[in-house]
C-alpha atoms as a PDB file:
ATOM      1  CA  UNK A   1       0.000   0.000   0.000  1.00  0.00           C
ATOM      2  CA  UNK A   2       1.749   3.788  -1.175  1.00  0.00           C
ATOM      3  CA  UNK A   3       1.325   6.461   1.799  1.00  0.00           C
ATOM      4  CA  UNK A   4       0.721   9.564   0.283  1.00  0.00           C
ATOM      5  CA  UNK A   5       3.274  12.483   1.336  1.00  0.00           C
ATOM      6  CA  UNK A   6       2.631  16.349   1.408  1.00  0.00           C
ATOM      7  CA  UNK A   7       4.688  16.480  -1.324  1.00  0.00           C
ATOM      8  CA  UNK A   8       2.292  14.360  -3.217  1.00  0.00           C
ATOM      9  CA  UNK A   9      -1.038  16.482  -2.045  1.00  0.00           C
ATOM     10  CA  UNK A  10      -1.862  19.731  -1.695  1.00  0.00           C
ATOM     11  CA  UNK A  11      -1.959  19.531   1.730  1.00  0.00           C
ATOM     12  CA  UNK A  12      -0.871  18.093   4.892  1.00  0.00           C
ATOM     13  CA  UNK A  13      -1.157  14.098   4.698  1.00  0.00           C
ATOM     14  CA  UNK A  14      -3.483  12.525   6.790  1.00  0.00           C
ATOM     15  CA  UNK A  15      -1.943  10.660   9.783  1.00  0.00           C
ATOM     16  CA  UNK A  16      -1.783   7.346   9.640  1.00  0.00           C
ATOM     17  CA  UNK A  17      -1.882   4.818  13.104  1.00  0.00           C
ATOM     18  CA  UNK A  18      -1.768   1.233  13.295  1.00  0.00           C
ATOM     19  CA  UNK A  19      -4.383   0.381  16.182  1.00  0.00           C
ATOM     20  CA  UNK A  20      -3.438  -3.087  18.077  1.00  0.00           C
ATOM     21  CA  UNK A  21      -6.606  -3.943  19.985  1.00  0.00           C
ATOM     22  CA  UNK A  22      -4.871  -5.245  23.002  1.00  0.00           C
ATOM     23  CA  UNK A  23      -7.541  -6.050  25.472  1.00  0.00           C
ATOM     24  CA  UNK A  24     -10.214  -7.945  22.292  1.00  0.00           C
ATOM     25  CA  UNK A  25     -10.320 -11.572  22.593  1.00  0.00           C
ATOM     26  CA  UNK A  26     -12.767 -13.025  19.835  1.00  0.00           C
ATOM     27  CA  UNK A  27     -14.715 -16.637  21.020  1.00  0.00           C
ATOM     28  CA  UNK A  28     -16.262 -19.361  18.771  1.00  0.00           C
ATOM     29  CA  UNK A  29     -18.773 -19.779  21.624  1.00  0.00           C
ATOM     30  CA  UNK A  30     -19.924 -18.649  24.801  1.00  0.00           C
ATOM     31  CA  UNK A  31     -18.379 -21.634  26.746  1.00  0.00           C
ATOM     32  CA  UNK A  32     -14.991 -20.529  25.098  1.00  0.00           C
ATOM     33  CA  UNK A  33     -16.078 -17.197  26.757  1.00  0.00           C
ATOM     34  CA  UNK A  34     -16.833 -18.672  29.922  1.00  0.00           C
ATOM     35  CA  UNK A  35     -13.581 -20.867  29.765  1.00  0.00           C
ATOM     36  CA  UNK A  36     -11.198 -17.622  29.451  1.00  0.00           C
ATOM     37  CA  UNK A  37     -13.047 -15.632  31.881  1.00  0.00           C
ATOM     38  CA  UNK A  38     -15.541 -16.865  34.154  1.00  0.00           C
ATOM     39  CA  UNK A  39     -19.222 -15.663  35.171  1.00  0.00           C
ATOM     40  CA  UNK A  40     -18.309 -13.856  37.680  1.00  0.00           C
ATOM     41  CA  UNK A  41     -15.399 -12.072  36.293  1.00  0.00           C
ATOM     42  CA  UNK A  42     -16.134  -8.325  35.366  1.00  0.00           C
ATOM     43  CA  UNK A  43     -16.404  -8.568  31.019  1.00  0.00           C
ATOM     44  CA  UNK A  44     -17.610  -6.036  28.417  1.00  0.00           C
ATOM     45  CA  UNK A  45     -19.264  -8.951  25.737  1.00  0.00           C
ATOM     46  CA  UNK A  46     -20.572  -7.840  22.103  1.00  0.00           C
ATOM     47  CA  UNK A  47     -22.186 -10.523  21.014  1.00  0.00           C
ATOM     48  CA  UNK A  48     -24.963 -12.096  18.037  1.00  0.00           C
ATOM     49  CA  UNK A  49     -27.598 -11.469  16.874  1.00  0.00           C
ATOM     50  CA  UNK A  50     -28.454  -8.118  18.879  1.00  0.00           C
ATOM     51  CA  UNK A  51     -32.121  -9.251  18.251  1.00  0.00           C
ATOM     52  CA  UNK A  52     -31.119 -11.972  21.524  1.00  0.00           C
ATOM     53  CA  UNK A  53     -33.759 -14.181  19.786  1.00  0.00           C
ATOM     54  CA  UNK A  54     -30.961 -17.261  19.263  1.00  0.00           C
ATOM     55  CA  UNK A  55     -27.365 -17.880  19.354  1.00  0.00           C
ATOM     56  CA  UNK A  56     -24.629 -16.250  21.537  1.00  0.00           C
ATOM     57  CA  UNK A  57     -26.328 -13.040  22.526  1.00  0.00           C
ATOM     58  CA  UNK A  58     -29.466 -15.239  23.718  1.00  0.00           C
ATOM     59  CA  UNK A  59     -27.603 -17.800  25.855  1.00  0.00           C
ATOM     60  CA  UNK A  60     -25.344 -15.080  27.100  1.00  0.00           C
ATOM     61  CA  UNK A  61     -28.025 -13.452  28.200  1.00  0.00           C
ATOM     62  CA  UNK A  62     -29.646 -16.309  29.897  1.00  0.00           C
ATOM     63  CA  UNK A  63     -26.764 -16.787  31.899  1.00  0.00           C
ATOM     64  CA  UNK A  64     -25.500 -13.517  33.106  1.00  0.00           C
ATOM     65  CA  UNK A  65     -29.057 -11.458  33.617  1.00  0.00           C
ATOM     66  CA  UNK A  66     -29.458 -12.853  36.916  1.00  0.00           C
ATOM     67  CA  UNK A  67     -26.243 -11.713  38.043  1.00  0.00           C
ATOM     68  CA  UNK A  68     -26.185  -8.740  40.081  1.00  0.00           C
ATOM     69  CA  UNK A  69     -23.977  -5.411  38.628  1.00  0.00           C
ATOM     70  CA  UNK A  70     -24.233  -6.722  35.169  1.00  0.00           C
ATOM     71  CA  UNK A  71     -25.617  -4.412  32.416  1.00  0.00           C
ATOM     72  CA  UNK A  72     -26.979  -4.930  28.805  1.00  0.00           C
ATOM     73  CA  UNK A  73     -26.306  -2.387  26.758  1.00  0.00           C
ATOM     74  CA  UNK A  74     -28.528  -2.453  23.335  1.00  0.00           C
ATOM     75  CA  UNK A  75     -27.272  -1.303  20.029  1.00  0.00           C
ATOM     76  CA  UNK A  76     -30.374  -1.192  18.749  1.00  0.00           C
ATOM     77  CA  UNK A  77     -34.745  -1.435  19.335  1.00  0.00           C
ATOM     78  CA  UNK A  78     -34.411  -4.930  18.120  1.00  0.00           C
ATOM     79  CA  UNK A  79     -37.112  -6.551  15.965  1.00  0.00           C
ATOM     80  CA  UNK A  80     -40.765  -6.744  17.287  1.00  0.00           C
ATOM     81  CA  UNK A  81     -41.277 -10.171  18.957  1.00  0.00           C
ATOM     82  CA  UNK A  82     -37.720 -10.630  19.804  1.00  0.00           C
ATOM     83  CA  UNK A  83     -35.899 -10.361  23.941  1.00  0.00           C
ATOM     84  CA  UNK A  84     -33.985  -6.898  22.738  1.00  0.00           C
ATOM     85  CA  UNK A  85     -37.575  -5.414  21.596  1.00  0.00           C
ATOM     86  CA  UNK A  86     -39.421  -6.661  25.067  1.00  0.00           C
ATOM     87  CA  UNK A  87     -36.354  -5.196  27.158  1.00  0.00           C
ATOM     88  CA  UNK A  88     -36.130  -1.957  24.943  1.00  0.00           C
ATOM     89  CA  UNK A  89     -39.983  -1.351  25.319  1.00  0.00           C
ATOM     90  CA  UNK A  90     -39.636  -2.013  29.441  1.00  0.00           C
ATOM     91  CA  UNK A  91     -37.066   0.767  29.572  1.00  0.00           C
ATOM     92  CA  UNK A  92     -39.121   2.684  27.629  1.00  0.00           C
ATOM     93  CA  UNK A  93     -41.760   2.535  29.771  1.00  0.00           C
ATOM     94  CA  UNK A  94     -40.248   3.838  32.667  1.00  0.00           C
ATOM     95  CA  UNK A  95     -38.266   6.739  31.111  1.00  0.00           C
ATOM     96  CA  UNK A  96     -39.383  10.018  31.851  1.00  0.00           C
ATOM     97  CA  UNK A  97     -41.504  11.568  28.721  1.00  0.00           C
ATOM     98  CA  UNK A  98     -38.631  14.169  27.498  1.00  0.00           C
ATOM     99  CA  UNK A  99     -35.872  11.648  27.750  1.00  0.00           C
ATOM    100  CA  UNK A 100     -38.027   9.035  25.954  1.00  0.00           C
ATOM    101  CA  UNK A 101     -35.788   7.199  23.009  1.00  0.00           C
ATOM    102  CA  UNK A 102     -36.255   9.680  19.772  1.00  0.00           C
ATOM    103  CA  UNK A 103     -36.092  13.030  21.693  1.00  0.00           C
ATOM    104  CA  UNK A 104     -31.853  13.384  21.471  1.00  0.00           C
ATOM    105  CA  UNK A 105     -32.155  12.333  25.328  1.00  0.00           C
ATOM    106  CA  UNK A 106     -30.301   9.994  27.054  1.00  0.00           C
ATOM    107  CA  UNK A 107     -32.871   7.858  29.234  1.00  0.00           C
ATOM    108  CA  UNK A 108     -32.036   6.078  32.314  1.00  0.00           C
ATOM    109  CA  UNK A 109     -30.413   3.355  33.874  1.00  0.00           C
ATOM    110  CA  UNK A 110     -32.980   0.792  34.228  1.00  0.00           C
ATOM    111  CA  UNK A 111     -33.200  -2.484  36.669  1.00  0.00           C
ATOM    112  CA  UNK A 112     -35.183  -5.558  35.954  1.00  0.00           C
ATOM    113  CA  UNK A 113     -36.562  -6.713  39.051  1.00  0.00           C
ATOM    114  CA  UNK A 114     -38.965  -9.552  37.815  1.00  0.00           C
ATOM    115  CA  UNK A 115     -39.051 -12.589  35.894  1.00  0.00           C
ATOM    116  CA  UNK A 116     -39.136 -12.066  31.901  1.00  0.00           C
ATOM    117  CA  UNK A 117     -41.453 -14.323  29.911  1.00  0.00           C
ATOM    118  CA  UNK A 118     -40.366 -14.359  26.233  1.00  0.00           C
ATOM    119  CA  UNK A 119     -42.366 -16.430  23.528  1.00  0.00           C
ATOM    120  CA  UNK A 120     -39.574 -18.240  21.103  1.00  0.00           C
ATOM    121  CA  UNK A 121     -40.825 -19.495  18.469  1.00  0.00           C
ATOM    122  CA  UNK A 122     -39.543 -22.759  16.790  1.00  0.00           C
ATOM    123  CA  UNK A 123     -39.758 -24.857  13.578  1.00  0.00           C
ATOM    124  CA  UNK A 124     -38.841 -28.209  13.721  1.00  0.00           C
END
């Protein structure tokens, strides 16, 4: 790959880093996860689908939620129908109206003090 120079462009070149991600570990699977770095162990965890209907994010979540001091942070609403959409809609429900999700607010920190009933639907 050529760097461009300020002696190639009309101005300054852009700087260029090389990032080294230290502290990110990638797992095949949640018990690889577990493996490295048990339940209990303090963890920041991105995982799949952020719907939490199936896979890693959905047995992750099984396992940690009951844990106290852990958080769930969603990147999104999640689907209609699926665990991210029920817990999105519960924190919506309790956020004040002006910091409400669509008003440029941050909302806030919310606990989940009761059992969760999800519907999962399955072909077989």
């Amino acid at each position: 790959m050529e760097h461009w120079t300020s002696s190639k462009l009309s101005h300054p070149a852009p700087l260029v880093l090389k990032l080294i991600p230290r502290h990110v570990k990638f797992f095949a699977t949640p018990t690889e996860l577990m493996q490295a770095y048990p339940i209990n162990r303090p963890k920041l965890v991105l995982a799949i689908p952020p719907s939490m209907s199936h896979g890693p994010s959905r047995w992750l979540f099984t396992a940690m939620a009951g844990m106290e001091g852990n958080v769930i942070l969603l990147t999104s609403r999640g689907e209609q129908g699926t665990l991210a959409r029920k817990l999105f809609d519960d924190w919506q429900s309790f956020q004040q109206e002006e910091r409400k999700y669509g008003t440029g607010k941050v909302g806030a920190i919310g606990k989940i003090e009761q059992q969760i009933d999800v519907e999962v639907s399955c072909a077989f």
